[in-house]
C-alpha atoms as a PDB file:
ATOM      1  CA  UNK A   1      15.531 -24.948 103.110  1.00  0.00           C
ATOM      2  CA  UNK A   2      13.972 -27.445 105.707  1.00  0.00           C
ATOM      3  CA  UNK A   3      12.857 -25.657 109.050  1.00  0.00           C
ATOM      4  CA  UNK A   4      14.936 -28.073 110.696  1.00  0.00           C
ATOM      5  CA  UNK A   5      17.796 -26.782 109.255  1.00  0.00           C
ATOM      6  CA  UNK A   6      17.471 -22.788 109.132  1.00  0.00           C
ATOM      7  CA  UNK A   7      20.544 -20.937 107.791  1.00  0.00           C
ATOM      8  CA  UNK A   8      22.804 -23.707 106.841  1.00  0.00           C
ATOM      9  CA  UNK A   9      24.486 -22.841 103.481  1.00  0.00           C
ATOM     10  CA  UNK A  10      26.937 -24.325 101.197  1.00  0.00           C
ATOM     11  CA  UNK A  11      28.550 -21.987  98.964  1.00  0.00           C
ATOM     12  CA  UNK A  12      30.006 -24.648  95.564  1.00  0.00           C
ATOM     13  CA  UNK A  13      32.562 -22.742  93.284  1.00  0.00           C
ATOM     14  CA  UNK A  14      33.613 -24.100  90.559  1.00  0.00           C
ATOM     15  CA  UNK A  15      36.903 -22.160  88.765  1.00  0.00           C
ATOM     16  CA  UNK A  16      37.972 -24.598  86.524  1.00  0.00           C
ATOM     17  CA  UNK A  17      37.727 -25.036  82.623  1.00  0.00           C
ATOM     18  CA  UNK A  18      35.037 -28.096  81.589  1.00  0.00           C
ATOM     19  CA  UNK A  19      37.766 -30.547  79.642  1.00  0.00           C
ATOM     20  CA  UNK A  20      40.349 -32.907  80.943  1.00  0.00           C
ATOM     21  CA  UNK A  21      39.452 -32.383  84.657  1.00  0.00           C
ATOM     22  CA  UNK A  22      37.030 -34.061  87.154  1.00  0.00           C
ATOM     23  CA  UNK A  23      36.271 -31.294  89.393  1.00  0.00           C
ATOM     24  CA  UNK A  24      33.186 -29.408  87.418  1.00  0.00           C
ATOM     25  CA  UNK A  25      31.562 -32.876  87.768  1.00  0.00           C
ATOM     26  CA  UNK A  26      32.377 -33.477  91.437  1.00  0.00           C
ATOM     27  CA  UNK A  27      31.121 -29.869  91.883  1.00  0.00           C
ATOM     28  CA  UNK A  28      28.304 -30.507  90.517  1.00  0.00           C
ATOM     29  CA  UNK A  29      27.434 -33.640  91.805  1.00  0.00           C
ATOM     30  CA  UNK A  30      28.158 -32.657  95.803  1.00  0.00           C
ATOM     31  CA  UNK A  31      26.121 -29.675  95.042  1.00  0.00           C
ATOM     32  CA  UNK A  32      22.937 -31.939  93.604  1.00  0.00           C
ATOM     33  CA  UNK A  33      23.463 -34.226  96.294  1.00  0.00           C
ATOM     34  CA  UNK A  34      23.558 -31.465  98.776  1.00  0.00           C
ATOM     35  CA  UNK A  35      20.094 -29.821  97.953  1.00  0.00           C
ATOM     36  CA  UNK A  36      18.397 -33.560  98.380  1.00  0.00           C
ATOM     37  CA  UNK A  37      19.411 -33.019 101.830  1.00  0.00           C
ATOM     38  CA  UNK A  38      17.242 -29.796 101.910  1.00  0.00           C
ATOM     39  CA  UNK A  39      20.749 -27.434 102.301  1.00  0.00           C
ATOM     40  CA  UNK A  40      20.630 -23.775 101.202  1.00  0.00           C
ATOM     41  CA  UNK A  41      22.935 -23.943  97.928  1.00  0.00           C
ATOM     42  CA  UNK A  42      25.100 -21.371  96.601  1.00  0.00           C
ATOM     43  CA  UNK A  43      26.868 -22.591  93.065  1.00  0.00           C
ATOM     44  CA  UNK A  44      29.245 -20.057  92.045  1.00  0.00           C
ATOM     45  CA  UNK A  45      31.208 -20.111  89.000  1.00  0.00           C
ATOM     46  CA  UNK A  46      34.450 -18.124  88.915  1.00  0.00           C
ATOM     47  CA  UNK A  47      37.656 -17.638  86.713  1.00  0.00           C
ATOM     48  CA  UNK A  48      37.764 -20.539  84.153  1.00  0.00           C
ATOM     49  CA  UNK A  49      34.749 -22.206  85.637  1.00  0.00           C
ATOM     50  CA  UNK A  50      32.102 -20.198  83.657  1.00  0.00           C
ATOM     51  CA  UNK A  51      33.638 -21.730  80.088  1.00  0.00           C
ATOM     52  CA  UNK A  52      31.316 -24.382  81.653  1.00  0.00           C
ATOM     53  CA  UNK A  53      27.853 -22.639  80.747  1.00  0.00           C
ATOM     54  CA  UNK A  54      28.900 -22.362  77.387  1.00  0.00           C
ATOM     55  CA  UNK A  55      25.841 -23.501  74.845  1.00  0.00           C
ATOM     56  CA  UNK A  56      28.447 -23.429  72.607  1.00  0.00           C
ATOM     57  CA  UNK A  57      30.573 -26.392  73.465  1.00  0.00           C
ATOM     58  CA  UNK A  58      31.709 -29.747  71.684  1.00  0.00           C
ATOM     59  CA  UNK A  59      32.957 -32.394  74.269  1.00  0.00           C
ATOM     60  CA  UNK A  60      33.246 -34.739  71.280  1.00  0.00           C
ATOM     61  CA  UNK A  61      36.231 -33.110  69.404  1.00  0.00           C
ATOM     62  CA  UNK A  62      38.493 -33.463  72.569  1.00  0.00           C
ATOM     63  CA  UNK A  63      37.263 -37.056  73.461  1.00  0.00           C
ATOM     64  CA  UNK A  64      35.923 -35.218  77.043  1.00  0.00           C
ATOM     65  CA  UNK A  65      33.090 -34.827  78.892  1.00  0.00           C
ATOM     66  CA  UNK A  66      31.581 -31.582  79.771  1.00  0.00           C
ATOM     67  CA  UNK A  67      28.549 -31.190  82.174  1.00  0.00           C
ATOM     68  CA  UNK A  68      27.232 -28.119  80.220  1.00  0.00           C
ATOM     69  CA  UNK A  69      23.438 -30.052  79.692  1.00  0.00           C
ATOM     70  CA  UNK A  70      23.644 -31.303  83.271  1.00  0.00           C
ATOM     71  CA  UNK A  71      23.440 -27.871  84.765  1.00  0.00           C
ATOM     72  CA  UNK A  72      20.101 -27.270  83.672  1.00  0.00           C
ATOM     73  CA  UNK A  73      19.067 -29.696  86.298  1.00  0.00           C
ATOM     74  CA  UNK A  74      20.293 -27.391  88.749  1.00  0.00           C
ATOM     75  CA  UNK A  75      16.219 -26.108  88.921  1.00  0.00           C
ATOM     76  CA  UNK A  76      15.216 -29.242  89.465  1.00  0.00           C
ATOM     77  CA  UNK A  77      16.957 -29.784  92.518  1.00  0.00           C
ATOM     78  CA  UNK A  78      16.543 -26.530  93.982  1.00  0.00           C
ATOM     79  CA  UNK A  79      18.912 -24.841  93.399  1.00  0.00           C
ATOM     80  CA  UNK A  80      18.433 -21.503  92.376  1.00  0.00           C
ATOM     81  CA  UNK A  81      20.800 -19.332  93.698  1.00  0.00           C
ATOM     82  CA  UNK A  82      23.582 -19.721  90.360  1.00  0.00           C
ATOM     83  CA  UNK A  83      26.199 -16.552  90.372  1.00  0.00           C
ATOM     84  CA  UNK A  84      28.802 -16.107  87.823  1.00  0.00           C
ATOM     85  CA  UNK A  85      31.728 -13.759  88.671  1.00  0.00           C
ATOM     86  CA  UNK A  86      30.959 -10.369  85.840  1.00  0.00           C
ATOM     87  CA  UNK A  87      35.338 -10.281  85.951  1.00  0.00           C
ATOM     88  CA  UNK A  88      35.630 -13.788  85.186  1.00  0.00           C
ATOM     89  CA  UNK A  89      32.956 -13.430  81.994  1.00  0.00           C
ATOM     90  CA  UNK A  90      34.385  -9.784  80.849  1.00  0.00           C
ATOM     91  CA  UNK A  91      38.593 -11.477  81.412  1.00  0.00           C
ATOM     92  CA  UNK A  92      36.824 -13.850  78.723  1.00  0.00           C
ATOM     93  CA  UNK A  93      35.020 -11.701  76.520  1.00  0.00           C
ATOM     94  CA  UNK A  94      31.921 -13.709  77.377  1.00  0.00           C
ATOM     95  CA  UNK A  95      28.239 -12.603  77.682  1.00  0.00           C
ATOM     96  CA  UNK A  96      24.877 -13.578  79.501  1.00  0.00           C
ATOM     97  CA  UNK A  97      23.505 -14.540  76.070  1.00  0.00           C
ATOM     98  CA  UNK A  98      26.475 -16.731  75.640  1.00  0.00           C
ATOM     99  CA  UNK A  99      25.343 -19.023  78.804  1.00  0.00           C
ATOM    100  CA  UNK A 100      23.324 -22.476  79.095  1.00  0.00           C
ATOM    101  CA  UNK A 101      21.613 -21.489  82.031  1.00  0.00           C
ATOM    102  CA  UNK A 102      19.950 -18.476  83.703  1.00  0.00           C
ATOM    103  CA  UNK A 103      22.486 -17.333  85.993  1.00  0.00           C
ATOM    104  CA  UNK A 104      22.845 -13.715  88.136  1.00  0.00           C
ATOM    105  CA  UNK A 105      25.740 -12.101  86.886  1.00  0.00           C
ATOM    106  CA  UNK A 106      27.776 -10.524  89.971  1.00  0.00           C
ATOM    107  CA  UNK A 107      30.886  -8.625  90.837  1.00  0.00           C
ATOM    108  CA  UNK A 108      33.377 -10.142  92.702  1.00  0.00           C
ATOM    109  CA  UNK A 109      32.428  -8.471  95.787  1.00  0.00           C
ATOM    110  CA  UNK A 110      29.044  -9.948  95.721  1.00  0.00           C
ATOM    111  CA  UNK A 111      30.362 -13.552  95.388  1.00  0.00           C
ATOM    112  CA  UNK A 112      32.968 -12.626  98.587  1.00  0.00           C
ATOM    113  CA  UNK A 113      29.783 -11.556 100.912  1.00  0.00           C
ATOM    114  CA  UNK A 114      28.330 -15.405  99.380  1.00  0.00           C
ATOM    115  CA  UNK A 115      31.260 -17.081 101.067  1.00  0.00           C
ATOM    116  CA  UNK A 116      31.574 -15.216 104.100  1.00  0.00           C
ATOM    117  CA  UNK A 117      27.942 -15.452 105.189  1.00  0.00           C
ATOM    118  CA  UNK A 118      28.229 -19.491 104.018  1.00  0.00           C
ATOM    119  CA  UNK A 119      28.523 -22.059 106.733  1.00  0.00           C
ATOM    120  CA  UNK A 120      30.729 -24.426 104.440  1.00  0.00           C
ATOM    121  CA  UNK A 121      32.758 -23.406 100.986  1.00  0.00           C
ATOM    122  CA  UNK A 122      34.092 -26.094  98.739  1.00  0.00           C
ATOM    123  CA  UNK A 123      36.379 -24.636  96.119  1.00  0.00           C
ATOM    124  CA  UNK A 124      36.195 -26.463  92.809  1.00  0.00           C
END
């Protein structure tokens, strides 16, 4: 976070499943694009948003893109502060081991005090 800009945050949550839909990539993407601009980034992944950090998936036997290998460029940009809802993974019956990225694993309450302390939300 640039000094010139203390306590600005933008809270990204993407909720929606990796195939057949644009909005994990447009997620992504405004998220990169914000941390360029030296913005404090929240990226949140909630309901069927975390079958997005799945190591586990094959874009090629649905003719779709997923963005699965273009989250791990999240740490290059900056942005380290990656929360996945604990509901959303348990509703799933998925695990920490089953993700493609490091990612703090909170409950729901957690990722409500993330959006409520955030100067802009964009739900994805």
């Amino acid at each position: 976070m640039s000094e010139s800009n203390p306590g600005k945050t933008i809270t990204f949550i993407s909720r929606t499943a990796p195939y057949g839909q644009e909005q994990p990539q447009l997620c992504l993407d405004m998220a990169l694009a914000s941390a360029v601009f030296d913005q404090q980034v929240n990226y949140v992944f909630l309901e069927d948003g975390v079958f997005q950090l799945l190591s586990s998936q094959n874009a090629e036997s649905s003719n779709s893109k997923t963005i699965g290998n273009a989250l791990e460029t999240l740490d290059l940009y900056g942005i380290k502060n990656i929360f996945v809802d604990e509901i959303s993974l348990s509703q799933r019956n998925l695990q920490q081991s089953d993700l493609i990225i490091d990612a703090k694993i909170v409950p729901r309450s957690t990722i409500s005090e993330l959006i409520d302390r955030s100067n802009t939300v964009f739900n994805l």
